[in-house]
PDB file of N, CA and C in Angstrom:
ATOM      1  N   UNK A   1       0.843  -1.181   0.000  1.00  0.00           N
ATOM      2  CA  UNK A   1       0.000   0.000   0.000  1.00  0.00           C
ATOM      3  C   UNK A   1       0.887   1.243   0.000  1.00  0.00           C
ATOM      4  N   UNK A   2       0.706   2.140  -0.836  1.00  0.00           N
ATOM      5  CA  UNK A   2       1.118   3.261  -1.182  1.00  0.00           C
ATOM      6  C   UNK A   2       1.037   4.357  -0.172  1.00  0.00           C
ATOM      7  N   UNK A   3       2.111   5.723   0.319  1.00  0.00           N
ATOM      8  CA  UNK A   3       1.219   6.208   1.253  1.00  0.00           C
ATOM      9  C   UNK A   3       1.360   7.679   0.034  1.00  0.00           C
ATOM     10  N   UNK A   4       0.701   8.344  -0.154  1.00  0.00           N
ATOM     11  CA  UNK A   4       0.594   9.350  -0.886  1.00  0.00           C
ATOM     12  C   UNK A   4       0.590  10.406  -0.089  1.00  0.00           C
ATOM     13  N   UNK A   5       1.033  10.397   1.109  1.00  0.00           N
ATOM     14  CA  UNK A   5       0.462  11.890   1.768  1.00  0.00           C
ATOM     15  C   UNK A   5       1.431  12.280   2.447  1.00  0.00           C
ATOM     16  N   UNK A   6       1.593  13.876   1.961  1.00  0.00           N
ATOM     17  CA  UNK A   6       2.771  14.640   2.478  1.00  0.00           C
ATOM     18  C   UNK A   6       2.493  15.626   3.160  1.00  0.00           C
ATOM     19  N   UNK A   7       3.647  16.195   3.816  1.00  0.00           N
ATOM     20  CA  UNK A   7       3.479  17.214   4.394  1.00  0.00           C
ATOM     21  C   UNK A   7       3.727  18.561   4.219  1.00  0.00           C
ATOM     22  N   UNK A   8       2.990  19.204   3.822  1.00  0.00           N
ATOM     23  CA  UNK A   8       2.758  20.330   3.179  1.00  0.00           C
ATOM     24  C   UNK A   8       4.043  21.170   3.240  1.00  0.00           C
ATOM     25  N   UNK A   9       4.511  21.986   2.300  1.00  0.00           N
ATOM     26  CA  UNK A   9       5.691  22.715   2.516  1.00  0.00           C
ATOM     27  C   UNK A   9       5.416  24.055   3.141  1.00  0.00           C
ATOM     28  N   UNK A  10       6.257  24.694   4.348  1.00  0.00           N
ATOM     29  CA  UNK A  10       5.474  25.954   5.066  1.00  0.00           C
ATOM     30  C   UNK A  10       5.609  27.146   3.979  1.00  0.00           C
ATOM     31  N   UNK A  11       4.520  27.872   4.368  1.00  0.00           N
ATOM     32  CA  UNK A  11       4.587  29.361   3.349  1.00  0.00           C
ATOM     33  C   UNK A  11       6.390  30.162   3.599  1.00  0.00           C
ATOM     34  N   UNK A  12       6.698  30.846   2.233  1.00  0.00           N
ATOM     35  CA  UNK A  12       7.850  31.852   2.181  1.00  0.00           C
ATOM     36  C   UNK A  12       7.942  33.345   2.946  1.00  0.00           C
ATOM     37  N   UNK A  13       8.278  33.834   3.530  1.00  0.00           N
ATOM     38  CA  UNK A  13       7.730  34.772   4.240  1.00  0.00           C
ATOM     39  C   UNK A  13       8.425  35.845   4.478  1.00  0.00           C
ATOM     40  N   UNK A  14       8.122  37.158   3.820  1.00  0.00           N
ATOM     41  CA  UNK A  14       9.336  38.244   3.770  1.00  0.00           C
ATOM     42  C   UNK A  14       8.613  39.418   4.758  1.00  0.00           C
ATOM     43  N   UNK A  15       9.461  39.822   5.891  1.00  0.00           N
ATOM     44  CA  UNK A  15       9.829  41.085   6.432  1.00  0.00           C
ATOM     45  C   UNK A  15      10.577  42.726   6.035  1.00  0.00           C
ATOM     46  N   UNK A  16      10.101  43.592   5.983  1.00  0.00           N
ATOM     47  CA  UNK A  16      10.771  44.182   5.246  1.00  0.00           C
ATOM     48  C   UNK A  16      10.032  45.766   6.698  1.00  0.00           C
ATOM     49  N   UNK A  17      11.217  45.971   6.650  1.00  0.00           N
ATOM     50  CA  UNK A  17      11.331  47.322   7.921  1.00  0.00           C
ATOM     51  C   UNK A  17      11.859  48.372   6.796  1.00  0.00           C
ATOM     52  N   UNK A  18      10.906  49.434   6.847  1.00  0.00           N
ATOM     53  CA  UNK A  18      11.072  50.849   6.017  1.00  0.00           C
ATOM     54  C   UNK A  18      11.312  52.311   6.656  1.00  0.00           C
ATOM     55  N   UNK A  19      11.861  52.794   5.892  1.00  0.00           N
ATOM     56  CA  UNK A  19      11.867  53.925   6.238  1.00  0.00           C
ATOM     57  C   UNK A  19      11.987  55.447   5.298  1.00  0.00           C
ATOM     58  N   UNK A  20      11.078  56.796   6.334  1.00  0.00           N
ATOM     59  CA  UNK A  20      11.201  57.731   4.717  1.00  0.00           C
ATOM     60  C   UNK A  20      11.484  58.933   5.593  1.00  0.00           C
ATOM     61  N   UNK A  21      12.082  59.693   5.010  1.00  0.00           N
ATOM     62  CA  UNK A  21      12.805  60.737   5.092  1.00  0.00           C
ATOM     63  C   UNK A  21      12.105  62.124   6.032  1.00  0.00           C
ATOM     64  N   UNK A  22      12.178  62.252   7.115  1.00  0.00           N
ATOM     65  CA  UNK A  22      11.433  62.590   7.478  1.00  0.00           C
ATOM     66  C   UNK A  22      11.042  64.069   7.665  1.00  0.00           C
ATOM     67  N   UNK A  23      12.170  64.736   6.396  1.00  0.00           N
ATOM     68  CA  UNK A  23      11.935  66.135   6.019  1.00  0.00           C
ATOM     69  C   UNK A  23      11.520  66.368   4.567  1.00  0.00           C
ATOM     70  N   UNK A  24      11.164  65.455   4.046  1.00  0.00           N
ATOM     71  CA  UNK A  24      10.427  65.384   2.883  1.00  0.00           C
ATOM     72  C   UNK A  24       9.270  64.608   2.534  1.00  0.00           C
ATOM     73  N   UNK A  25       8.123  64.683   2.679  1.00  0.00           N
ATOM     74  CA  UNK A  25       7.234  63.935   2.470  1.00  0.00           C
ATOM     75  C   UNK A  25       6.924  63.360   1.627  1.00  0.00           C
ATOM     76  N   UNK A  26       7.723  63.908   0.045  1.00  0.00           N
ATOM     77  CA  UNK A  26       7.110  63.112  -0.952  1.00  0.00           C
ATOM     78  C   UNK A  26       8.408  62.306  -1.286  1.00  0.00           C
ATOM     79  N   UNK A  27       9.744  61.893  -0.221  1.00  0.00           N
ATOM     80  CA  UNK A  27      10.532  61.337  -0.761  1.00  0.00           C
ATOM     81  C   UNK A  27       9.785  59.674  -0.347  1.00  0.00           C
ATOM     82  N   UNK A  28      10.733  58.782  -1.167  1.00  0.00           N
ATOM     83  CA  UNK A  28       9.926  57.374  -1.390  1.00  0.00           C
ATOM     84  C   UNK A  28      10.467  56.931  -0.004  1.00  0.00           C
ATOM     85  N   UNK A  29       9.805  55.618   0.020  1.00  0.00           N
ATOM     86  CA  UNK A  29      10.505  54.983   1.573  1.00  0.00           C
ATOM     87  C   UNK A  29      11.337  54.173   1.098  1.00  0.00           C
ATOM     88  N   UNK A  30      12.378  53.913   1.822  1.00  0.00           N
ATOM     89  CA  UNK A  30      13.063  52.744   1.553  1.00  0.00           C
ATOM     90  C   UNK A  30      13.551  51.834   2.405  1.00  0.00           C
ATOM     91  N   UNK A  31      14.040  50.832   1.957  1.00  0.00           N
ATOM     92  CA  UNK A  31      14.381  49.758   2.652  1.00  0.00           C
ATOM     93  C   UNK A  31      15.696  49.712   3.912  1.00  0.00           C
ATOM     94  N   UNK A  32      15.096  49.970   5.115  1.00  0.00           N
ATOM     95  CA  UNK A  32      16.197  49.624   6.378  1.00  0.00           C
ATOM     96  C   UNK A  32      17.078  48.274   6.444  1.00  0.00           C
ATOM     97  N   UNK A  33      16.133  47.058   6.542  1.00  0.00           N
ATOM     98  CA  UNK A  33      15.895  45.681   6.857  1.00  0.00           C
ATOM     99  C   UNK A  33      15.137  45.230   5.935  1.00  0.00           C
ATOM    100  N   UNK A  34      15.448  43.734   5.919  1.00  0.00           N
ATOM    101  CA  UNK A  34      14.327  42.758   5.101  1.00  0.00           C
ATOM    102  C   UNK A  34      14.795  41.480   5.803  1.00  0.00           C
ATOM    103  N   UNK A  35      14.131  40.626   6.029  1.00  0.00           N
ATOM    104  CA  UNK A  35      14.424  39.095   6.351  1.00  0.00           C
ATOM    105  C   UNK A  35      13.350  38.423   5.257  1.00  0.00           C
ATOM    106  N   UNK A  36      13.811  36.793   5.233  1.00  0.00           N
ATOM    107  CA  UNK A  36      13.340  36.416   4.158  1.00  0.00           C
ATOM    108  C   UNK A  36      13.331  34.955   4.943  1.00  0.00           C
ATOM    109  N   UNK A  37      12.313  34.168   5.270  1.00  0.00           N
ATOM    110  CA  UNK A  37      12.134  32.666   5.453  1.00  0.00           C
ATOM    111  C   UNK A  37      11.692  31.799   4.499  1.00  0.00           C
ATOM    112  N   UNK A  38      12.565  30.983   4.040  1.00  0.00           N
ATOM    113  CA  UNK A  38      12.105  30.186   3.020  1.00  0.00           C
ATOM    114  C   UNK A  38      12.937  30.947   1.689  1.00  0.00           C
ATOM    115  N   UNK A  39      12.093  31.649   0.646  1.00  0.00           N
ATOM    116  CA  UNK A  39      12.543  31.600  -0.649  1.00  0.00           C
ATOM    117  C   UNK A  39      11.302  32.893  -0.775  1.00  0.00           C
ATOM    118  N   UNK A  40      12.982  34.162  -1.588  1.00  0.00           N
ATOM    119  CA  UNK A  40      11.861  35.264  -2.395  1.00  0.00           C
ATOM    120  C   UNK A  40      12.576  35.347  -3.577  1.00  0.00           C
ATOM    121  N   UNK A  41      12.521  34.207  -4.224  1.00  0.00           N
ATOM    122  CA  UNK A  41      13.274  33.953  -5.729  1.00  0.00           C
ATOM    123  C   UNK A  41      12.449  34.390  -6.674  1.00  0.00           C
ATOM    124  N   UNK A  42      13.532  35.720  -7.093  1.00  0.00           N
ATOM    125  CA  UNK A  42      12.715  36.190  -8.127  1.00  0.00           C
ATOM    126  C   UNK A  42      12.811  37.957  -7.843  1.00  0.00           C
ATOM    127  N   UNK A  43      13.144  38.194  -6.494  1.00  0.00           N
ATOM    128  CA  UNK A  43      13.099  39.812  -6.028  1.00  0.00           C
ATOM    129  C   UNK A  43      14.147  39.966  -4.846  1.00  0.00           C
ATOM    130  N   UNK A  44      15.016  38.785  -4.760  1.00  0.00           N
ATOM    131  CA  UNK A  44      15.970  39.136  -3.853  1.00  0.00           C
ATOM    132  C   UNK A  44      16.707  40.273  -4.314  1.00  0.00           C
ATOM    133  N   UNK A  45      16.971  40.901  -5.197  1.00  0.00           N
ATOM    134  CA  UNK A  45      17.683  42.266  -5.619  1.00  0.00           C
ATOM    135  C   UNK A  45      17.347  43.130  -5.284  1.00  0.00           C
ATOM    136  N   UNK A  46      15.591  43.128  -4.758  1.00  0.00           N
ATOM    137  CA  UNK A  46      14.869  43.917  -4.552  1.00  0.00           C
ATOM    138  C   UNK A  46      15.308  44.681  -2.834  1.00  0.00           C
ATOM    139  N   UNK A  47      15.605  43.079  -2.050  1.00  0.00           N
ATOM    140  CA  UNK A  47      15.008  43.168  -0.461  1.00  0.00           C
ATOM    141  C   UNK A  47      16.330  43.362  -0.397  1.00  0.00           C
ATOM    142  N   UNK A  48      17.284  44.911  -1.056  1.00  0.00           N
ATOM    143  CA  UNK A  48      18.540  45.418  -0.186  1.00  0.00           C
ATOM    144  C   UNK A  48      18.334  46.571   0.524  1.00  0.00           C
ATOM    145  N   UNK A  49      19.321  46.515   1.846  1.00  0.00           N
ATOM    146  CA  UNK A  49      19.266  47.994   2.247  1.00  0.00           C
ATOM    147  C   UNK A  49      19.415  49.091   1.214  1.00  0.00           C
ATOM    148  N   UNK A  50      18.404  50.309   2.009  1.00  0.00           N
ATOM    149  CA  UNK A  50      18.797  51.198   0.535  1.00  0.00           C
ATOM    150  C   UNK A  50      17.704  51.323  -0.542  1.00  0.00           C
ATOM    151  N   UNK A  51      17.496  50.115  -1.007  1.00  0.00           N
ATOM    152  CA  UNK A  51      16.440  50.235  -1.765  1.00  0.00           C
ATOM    153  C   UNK A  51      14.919  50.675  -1.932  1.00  0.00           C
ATOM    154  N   UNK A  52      14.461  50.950  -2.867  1.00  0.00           N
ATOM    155  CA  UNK A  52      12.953  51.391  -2.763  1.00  0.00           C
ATOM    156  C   UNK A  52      11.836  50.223  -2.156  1.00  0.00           C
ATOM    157  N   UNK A  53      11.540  50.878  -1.344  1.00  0.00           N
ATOM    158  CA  UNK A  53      10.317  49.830  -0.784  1.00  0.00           C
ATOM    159  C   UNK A  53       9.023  49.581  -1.927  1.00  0.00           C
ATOM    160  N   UNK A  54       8.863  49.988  -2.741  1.00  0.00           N
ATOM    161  CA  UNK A  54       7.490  50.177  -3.874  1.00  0.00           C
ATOM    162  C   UNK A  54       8.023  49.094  -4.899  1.00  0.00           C
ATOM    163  N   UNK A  55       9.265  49.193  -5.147  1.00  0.00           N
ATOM    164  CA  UNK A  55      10.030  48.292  -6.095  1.00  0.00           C
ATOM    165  C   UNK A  55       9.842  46.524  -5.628  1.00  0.00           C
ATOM    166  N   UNK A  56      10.470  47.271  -4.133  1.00  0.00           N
ATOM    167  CA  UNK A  56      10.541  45.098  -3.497  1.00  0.00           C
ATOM    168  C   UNK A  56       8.827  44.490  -3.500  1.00  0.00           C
ATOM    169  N   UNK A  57       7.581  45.513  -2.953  1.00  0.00           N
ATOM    170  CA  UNK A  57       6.627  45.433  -2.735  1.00  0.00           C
ATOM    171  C   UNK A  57       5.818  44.450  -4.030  1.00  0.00           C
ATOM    172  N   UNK A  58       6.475  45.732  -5.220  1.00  0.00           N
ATOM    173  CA  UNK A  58       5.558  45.406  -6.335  1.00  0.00           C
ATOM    174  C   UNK A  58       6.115  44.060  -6.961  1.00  0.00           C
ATOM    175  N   UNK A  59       7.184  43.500  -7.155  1.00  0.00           N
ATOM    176  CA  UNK A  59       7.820  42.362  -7.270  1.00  0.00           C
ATOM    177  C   UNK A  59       6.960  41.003  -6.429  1.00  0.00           C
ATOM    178  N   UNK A  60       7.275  41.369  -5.138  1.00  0.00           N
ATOM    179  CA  UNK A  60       6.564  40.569  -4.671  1.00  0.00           C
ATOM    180  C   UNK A  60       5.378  40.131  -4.589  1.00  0.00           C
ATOM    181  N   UNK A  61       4.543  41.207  -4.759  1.00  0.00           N
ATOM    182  CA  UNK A  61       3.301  40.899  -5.257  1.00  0.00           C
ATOM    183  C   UNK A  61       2.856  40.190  -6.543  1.00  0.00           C
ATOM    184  N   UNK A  62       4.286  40.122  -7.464  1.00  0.00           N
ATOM    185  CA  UNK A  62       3.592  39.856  -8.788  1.00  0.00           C
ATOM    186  C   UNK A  62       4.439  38.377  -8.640  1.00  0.00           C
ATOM    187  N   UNK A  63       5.046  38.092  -8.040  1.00  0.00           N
ATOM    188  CA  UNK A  63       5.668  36.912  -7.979  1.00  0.00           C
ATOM    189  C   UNK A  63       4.298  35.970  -6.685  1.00  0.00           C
ATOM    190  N   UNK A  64       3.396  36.186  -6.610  1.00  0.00           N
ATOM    191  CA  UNK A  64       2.503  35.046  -6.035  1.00  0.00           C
ATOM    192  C   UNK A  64       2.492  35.529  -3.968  1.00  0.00           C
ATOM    193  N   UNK A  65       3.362  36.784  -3.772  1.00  0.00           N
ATOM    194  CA  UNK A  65       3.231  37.116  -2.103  1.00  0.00           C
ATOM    195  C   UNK A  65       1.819  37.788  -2.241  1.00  0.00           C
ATOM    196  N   UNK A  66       1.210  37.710  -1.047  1.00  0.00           N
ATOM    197  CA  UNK A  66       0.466  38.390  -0.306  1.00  0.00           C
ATOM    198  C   UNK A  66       0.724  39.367   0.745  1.00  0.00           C
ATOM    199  N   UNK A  67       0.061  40.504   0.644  1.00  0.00           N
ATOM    200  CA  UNK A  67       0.678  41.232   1.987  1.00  0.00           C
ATOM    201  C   UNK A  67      -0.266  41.096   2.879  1.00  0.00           C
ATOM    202  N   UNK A  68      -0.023  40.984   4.273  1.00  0.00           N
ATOM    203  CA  UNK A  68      -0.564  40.081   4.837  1.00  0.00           C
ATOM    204  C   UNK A  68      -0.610  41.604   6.226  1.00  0.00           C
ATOM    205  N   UNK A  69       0.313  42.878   6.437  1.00  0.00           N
ATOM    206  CA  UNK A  69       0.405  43.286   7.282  1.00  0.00           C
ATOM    207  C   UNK A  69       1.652  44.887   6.885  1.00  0.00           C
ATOM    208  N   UNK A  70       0.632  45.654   7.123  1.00  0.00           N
ATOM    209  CA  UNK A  70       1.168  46.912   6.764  1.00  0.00           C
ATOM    210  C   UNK A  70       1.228  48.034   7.754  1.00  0.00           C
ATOM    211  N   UNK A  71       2.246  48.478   8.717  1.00  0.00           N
ATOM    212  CA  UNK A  71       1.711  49.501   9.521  1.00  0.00           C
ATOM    213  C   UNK A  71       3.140  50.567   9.462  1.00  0.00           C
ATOM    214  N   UNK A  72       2.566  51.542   9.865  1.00  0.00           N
ATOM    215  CA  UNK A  72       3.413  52.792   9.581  1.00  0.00           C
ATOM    216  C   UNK A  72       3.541  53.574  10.936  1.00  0.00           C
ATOM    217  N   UNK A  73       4.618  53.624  11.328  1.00  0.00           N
ATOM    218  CA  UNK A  73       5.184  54.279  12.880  1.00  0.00           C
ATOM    219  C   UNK A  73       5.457  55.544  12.845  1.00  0.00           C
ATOM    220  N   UNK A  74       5.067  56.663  12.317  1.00  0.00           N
ATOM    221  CA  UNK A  74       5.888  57.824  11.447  1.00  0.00           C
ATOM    222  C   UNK A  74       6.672  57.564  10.541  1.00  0.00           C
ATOM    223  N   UNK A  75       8.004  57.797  10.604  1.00  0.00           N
ATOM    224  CA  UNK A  75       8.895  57.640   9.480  1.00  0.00           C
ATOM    225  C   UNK A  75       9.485  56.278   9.661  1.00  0.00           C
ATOM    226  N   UNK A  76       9.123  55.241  10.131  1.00  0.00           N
ATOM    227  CA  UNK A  76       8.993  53.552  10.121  1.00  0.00           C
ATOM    228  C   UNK A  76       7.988  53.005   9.878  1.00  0.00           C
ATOM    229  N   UNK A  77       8.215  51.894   9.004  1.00  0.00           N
ATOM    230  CA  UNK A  77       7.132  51.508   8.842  1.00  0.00           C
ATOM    231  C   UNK A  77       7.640  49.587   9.030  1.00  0.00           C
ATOM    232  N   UNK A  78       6.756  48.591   8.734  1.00  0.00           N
ATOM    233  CA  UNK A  78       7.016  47.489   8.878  1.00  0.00           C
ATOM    234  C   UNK A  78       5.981  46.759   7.620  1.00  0.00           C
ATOM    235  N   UNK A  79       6.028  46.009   6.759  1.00  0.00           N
ATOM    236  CA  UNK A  79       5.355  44.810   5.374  1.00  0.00           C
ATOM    237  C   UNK A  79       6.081  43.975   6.414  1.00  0.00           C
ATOM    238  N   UNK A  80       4.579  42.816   5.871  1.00  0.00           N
ATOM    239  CA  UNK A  80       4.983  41.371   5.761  1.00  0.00           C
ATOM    240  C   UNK A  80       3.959  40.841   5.263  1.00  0.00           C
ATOM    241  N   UNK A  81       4.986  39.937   3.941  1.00  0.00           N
ATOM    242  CA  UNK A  81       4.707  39.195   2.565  1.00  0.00           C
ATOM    243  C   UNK A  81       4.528  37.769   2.635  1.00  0.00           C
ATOM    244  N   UNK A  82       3.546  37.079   2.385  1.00  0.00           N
ATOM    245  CA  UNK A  82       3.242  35.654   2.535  1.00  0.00           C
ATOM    246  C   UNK A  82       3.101  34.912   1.586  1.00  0.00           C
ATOM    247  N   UNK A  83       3.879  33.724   0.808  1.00  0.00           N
ATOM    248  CA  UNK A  83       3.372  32.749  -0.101  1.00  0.00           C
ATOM    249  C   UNK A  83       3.539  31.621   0.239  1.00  0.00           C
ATOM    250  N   UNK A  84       2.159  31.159  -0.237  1.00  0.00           N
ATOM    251  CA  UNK A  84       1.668  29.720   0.004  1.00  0.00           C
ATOM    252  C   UNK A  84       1.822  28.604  -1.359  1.00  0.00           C
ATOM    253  N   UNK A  85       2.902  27.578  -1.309  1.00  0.00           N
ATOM    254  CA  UNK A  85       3.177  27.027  -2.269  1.00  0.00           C
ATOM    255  C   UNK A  85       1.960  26.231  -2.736  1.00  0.00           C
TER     256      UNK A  85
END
């Protein structure tokens, strides 16, 4: 007898800590931090310090993440990105 049943692989899961300039309002936010569990293949170029947060966001979104959690501290903010294989 065959056993066919596995155990599910856990979701990929990206952190990403932002930040924006806090004498310019219309400057973009960008990237402080990012952690990454599992696999963000496909936008790791994205999740560097430095970088534009709108850039890693929109990547990830089009690569199959969900955002799952968005909050803004003043000029900090905190995403977190969820995919379910």
């Amino acid at each position: 007898m065959a056993n066919d049943v596995s155990i599910p692989r856990p979701p990929d899961v990206v952190t990403i800590l932002w930040e924006r300039n806090p004498l310019d309002r219309q400057a973009p936010r960008t990237i402080v931090e990012a952690s990454v569990i599992g696999s963000a293949d496909g936008c790791s170029r994205f999740l560097r310090t430095g970088r534009r947060y709108t850039s890693a966001r929109n990547c990830l979104l089009d690569n199959g993440f969900e955002q799952i959690l968005s909050e803004s501290f003043g000029v900090f903010g905190v995403s977190v990105f969820v995919r379910f294989s």
